[in-house]
N, C-alpha and C. Protein backbone atom coordinates (compact mmCIF):
# COMPACT_ATOMS: atom_id res chain seq x y z
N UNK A 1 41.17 -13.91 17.63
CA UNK A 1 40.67 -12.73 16.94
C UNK A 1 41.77 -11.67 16.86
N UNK A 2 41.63 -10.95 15.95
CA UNK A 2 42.57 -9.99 15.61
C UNK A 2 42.34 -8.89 16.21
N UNK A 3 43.48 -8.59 16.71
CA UNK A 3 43.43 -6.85 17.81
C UNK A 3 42.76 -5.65 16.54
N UNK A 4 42.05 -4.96 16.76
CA UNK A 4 41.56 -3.71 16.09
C UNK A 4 42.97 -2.37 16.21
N UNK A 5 44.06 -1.54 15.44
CA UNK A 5 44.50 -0.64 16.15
C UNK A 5 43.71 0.64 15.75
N UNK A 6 43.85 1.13 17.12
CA UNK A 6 43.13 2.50 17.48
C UNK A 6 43.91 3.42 18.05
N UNK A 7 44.14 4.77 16.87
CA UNK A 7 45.03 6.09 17.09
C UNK A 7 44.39 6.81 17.93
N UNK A 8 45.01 7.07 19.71
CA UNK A 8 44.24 7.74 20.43
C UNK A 8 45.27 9.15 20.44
N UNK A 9 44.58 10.20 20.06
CA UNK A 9 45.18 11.39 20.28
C UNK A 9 44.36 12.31 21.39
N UNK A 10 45.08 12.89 22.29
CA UNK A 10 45.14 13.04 23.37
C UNK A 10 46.02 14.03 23.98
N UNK A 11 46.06 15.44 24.59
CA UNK A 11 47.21 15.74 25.06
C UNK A 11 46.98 15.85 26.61
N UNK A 12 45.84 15.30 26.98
CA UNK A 12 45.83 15.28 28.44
C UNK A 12 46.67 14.34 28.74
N UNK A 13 47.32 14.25 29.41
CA UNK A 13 48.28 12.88 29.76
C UNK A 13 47.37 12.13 30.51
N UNK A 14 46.74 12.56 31.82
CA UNK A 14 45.99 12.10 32.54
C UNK A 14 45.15 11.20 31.73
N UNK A 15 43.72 11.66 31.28
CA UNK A 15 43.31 11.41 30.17
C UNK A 15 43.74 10.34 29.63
N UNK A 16 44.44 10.38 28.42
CA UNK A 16 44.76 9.62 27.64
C UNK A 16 45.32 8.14 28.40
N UNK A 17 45.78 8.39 29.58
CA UNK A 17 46.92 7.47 30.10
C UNK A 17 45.31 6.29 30.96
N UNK A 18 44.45 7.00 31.22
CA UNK A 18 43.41 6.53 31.49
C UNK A 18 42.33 5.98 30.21
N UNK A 19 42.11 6.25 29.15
CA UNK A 19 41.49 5.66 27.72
C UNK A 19 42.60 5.11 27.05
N UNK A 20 43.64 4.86 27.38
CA UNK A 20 44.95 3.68 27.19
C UNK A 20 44.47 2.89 27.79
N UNK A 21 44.22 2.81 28.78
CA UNK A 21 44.09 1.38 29.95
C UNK A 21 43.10 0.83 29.54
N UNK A 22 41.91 1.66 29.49
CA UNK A 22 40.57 1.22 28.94
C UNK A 22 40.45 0.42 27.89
N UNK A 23 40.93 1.20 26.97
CA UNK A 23 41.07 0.90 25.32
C UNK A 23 41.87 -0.75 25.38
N UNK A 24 42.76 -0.75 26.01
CA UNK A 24 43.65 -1.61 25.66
C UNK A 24 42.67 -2.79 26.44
N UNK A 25 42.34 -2.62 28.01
CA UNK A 25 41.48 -3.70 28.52
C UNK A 25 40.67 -4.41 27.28
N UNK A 26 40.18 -3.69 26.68
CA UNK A 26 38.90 -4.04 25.89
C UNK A 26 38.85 -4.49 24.62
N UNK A 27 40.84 -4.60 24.46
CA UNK A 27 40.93 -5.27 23.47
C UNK A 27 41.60 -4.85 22.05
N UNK A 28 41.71 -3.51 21.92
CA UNK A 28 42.60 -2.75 20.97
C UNK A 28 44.11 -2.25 21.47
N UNK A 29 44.46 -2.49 20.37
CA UNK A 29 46.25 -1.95 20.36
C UNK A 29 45.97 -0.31 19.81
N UNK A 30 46.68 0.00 20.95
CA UNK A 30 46.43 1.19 21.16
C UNK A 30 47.98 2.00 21.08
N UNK A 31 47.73 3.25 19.71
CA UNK A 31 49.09 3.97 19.49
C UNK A 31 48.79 5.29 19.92
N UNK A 32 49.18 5.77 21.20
CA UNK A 32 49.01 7.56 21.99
C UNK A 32 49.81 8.40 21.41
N UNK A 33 48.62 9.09 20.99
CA UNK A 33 49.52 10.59 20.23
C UNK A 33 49.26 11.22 21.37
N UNK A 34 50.59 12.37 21.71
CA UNK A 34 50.51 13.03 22.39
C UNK A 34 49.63 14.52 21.69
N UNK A 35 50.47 14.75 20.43
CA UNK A 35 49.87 16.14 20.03
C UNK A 35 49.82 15.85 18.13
N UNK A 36 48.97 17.09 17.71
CA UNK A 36 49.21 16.49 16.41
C UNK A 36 50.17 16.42 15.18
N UNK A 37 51.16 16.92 16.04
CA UNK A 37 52.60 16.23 15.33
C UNK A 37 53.07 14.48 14.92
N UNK A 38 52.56 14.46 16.36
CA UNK A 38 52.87 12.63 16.80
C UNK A 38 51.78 11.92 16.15
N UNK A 39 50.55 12.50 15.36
CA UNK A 39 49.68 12.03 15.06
C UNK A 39 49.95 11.73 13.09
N UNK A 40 50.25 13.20 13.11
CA UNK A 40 50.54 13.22 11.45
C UNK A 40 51.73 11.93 11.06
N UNK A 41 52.68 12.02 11.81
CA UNK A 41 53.82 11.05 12.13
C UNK A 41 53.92 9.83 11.91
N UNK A 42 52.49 9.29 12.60
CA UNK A 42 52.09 8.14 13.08
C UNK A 42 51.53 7.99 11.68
N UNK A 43 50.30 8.43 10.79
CA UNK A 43 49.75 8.67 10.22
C UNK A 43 50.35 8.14 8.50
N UNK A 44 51.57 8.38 8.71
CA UNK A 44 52.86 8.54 7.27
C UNK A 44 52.98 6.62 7.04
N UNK A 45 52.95 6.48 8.13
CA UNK A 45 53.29 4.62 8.38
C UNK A 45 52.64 4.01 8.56
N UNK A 46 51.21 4.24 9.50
CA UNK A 46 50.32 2.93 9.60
C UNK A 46 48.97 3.69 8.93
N UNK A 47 47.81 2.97 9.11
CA UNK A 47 46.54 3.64 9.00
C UNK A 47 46.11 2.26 10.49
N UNK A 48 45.65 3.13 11.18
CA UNK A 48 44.40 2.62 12.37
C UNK A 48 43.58 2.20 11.60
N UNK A 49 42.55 1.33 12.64
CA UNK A 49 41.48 0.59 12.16
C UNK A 49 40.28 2.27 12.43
N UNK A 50 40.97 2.45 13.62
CA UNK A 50 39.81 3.75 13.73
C UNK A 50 40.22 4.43 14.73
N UNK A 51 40.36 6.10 14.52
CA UNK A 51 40.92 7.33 15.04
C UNK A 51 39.95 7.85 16.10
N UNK A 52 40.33 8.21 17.47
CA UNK A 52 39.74 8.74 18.83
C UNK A 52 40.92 10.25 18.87
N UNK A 53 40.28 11.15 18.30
CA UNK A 53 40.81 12.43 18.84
C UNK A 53 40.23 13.83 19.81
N UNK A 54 41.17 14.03 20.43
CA UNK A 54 40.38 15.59 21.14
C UNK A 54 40.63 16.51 20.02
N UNK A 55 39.20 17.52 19.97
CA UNK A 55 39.22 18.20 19.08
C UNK A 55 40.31 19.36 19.48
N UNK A 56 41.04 20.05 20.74
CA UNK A 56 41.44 20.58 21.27
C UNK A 56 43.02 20.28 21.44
N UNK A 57 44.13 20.30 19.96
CA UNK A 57 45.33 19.76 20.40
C UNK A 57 46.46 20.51 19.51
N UNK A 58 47.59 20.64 20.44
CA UNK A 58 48.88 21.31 20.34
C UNK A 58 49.21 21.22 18.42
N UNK A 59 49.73 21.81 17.79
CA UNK A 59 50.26 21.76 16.01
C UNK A 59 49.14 21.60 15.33
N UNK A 60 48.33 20.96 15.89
CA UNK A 60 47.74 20.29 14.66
C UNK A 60 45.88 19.99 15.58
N UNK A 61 44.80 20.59 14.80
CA UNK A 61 43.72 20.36 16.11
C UNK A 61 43.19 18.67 15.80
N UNK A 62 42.08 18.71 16.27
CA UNK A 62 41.14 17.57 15.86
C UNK A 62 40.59 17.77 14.37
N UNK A 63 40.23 19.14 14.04
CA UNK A 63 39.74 19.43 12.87
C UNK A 63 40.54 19.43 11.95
N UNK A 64 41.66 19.93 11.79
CA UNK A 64 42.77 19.74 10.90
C UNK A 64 43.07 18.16 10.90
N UNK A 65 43.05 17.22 11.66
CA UNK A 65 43.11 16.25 11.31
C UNK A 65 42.40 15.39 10.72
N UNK A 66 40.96 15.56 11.15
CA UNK A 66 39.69 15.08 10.41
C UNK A 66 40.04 15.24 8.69
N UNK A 67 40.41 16.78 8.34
CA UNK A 67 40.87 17.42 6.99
C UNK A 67 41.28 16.63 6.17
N UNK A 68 42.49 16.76 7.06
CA UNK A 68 43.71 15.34 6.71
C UNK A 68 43.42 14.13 6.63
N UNK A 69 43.04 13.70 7.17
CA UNK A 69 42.52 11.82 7.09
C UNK A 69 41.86 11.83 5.69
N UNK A 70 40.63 12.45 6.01
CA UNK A 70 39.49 12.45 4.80
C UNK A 70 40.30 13.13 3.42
N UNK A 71 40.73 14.11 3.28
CA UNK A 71 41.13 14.97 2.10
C UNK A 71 42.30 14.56 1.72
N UNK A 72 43.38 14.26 2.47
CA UNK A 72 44.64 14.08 2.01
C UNK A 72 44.83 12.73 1.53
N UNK A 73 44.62 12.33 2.85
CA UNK A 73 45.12 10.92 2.76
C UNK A 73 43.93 10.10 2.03
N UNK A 74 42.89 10.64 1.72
CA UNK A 74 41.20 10.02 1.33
C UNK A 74 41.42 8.60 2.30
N UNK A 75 41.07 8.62 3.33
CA UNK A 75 40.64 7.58 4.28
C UNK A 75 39.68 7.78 4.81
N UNK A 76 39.09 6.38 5.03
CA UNK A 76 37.24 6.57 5.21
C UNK A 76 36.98 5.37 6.50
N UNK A 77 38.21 5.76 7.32
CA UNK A 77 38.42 4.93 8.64
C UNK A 77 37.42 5.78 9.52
N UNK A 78 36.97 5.20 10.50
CA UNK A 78 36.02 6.13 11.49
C UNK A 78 36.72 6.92 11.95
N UNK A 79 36.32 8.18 12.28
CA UNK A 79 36.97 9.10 13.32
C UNK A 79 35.79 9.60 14.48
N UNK A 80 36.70 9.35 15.73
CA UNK A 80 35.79 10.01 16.91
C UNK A 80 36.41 10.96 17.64
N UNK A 81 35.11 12.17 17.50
CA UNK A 81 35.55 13.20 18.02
C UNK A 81 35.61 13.42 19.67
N UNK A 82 36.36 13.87 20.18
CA UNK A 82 36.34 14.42 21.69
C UNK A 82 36.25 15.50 21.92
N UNK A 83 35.47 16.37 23.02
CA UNK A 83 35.69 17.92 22.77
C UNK A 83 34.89 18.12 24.23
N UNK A 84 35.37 19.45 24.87
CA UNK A 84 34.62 19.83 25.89
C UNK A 84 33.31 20.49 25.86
N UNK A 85 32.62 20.68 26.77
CA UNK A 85 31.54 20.85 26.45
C UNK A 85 31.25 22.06 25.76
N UNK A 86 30.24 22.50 25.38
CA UNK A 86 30.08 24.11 25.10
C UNK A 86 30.68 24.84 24.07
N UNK A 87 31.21 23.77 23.22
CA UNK A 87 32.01 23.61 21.84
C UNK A 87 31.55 23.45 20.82
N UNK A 88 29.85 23.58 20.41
CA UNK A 88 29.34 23.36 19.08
C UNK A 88 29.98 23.79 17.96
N UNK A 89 30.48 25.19 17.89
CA UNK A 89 31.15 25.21 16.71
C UNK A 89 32.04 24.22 16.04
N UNK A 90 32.76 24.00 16.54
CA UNK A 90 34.10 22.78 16.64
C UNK A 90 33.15 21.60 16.27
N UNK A 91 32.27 21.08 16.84
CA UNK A 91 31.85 20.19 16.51
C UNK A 91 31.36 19.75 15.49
N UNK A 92 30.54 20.71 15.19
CA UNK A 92 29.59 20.64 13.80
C UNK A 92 30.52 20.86 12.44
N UNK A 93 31.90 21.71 13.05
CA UNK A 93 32.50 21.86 11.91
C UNK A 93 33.49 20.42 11.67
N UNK A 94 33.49 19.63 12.86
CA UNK A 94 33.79 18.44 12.84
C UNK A 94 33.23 17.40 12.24
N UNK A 95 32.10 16.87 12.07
CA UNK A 95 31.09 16.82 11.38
C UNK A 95 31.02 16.44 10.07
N UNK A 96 30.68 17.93 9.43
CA UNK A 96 30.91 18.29 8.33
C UNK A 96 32.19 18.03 7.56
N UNK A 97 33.16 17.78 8.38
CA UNK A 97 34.49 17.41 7.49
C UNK A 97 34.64 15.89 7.46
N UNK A 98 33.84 15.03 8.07
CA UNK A 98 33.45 13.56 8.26
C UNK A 98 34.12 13.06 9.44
N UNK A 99 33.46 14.07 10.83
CA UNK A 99 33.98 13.03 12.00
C UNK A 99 32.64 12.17 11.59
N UNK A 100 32.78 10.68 12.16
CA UNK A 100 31.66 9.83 12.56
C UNK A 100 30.91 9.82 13.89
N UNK A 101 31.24 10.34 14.90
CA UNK A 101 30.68 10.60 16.23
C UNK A 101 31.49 11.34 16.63
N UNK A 102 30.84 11.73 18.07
CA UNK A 102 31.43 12.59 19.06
C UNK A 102 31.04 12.08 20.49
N UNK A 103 32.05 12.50 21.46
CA UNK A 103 31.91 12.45 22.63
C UNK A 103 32.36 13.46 23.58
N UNK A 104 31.56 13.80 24.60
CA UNK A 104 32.05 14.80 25.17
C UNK A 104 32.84 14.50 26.41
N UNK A 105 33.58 15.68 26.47
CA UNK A 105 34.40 15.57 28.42
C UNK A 105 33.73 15.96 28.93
N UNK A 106 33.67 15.09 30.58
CA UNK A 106 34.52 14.03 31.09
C UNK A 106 34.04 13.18 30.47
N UNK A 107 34.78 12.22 29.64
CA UNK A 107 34.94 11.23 28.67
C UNK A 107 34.87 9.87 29.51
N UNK A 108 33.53 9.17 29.18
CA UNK A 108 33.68 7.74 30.36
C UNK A 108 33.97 6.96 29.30
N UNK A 109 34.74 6.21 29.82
CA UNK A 109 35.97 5.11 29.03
C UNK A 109 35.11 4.20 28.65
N UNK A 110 33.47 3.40 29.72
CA UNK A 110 32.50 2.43 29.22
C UNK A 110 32.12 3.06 27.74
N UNK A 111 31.32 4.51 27.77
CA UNK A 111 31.09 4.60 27.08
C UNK A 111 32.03 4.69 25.33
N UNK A 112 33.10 5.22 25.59
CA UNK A 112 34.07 5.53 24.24
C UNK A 112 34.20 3.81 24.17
N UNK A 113 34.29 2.89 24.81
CA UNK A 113 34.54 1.47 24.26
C UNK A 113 32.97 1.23 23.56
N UNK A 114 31.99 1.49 24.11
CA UNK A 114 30.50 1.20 22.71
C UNK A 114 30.51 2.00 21.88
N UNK A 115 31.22 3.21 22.19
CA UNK A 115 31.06 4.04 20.63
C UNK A 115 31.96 3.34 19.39
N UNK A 116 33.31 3.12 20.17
CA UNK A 116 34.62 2.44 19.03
C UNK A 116 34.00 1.29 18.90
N UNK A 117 33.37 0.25 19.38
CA UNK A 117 32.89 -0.92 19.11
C UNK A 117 32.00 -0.72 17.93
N UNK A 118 30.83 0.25 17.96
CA UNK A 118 29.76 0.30 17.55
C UNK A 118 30.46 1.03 15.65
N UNK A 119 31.45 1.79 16.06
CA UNK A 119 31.82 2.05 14.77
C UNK A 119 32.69 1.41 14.33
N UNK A 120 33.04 0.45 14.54
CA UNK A 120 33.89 -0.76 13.89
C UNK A 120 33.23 -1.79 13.46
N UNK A 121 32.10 -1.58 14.06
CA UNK A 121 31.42 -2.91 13.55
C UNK A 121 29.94 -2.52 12.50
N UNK A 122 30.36 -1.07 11.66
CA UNK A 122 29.31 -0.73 11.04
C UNK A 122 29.92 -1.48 9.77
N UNK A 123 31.66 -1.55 9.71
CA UNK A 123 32.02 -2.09 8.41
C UNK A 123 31.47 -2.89 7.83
């Protein structure tokens, strides 16, 4: 079977370095953006099967990227949102720009592997 790749953006190192391990256990090739520089970057050359971002990140947020995926680039790859708690605004405005889900911090890695599963396999 063919690896799924999945753009994890991330600037927790911790974090991310932990939904790397996960992600990858479970079977996706996994490309870590640190911030959304490294994301836009990444972005120019490949397209992911499906995008895991914190809405909360250095140049460039989660929402500006959602923007971007959908508006610029018109890609209609899943995107999943990450965000701390107590963040509705962000969210809903996430949303509305076509995240496909959300998840909140502390982010359990079981769960973000049934969410990315579950939206990969709506194709």
């Amino acid at each position: 079977m063919v690896k799924k790749n999945l753009l994890l953006a991330e600037d927790d190192e911790l974090l991310a370095s932990l939904l790397d391990y996960r992600l990858q256990k479970g079977g996706y090739n996994v490309h870590l953006a640190n911030d959304g520089r490294d994301v836009k970057e990444y972005l120019k050359t490949a397209t992911p099967d499906i995008i895991v971002s914190d809405i909360m990140m250095p140049y460039f947020s989660g929402i500006e990227l959602i923007d971007y995926v959908r508006n610029q680039l018109n890609l209609k790859i899943p995107i999943i949102i990450i965000s701390s708690a107590g963040n509705e605004e962000n969210v809903l405005s996430a949303f509305e720009l076509g995240a496909n889900d959300f998840i909140s911090k502390p982010v359990s890695p079981s769960e973000l592997l049934v969410r990315v599963g579950r939206e990969l396999n709506k194709k």
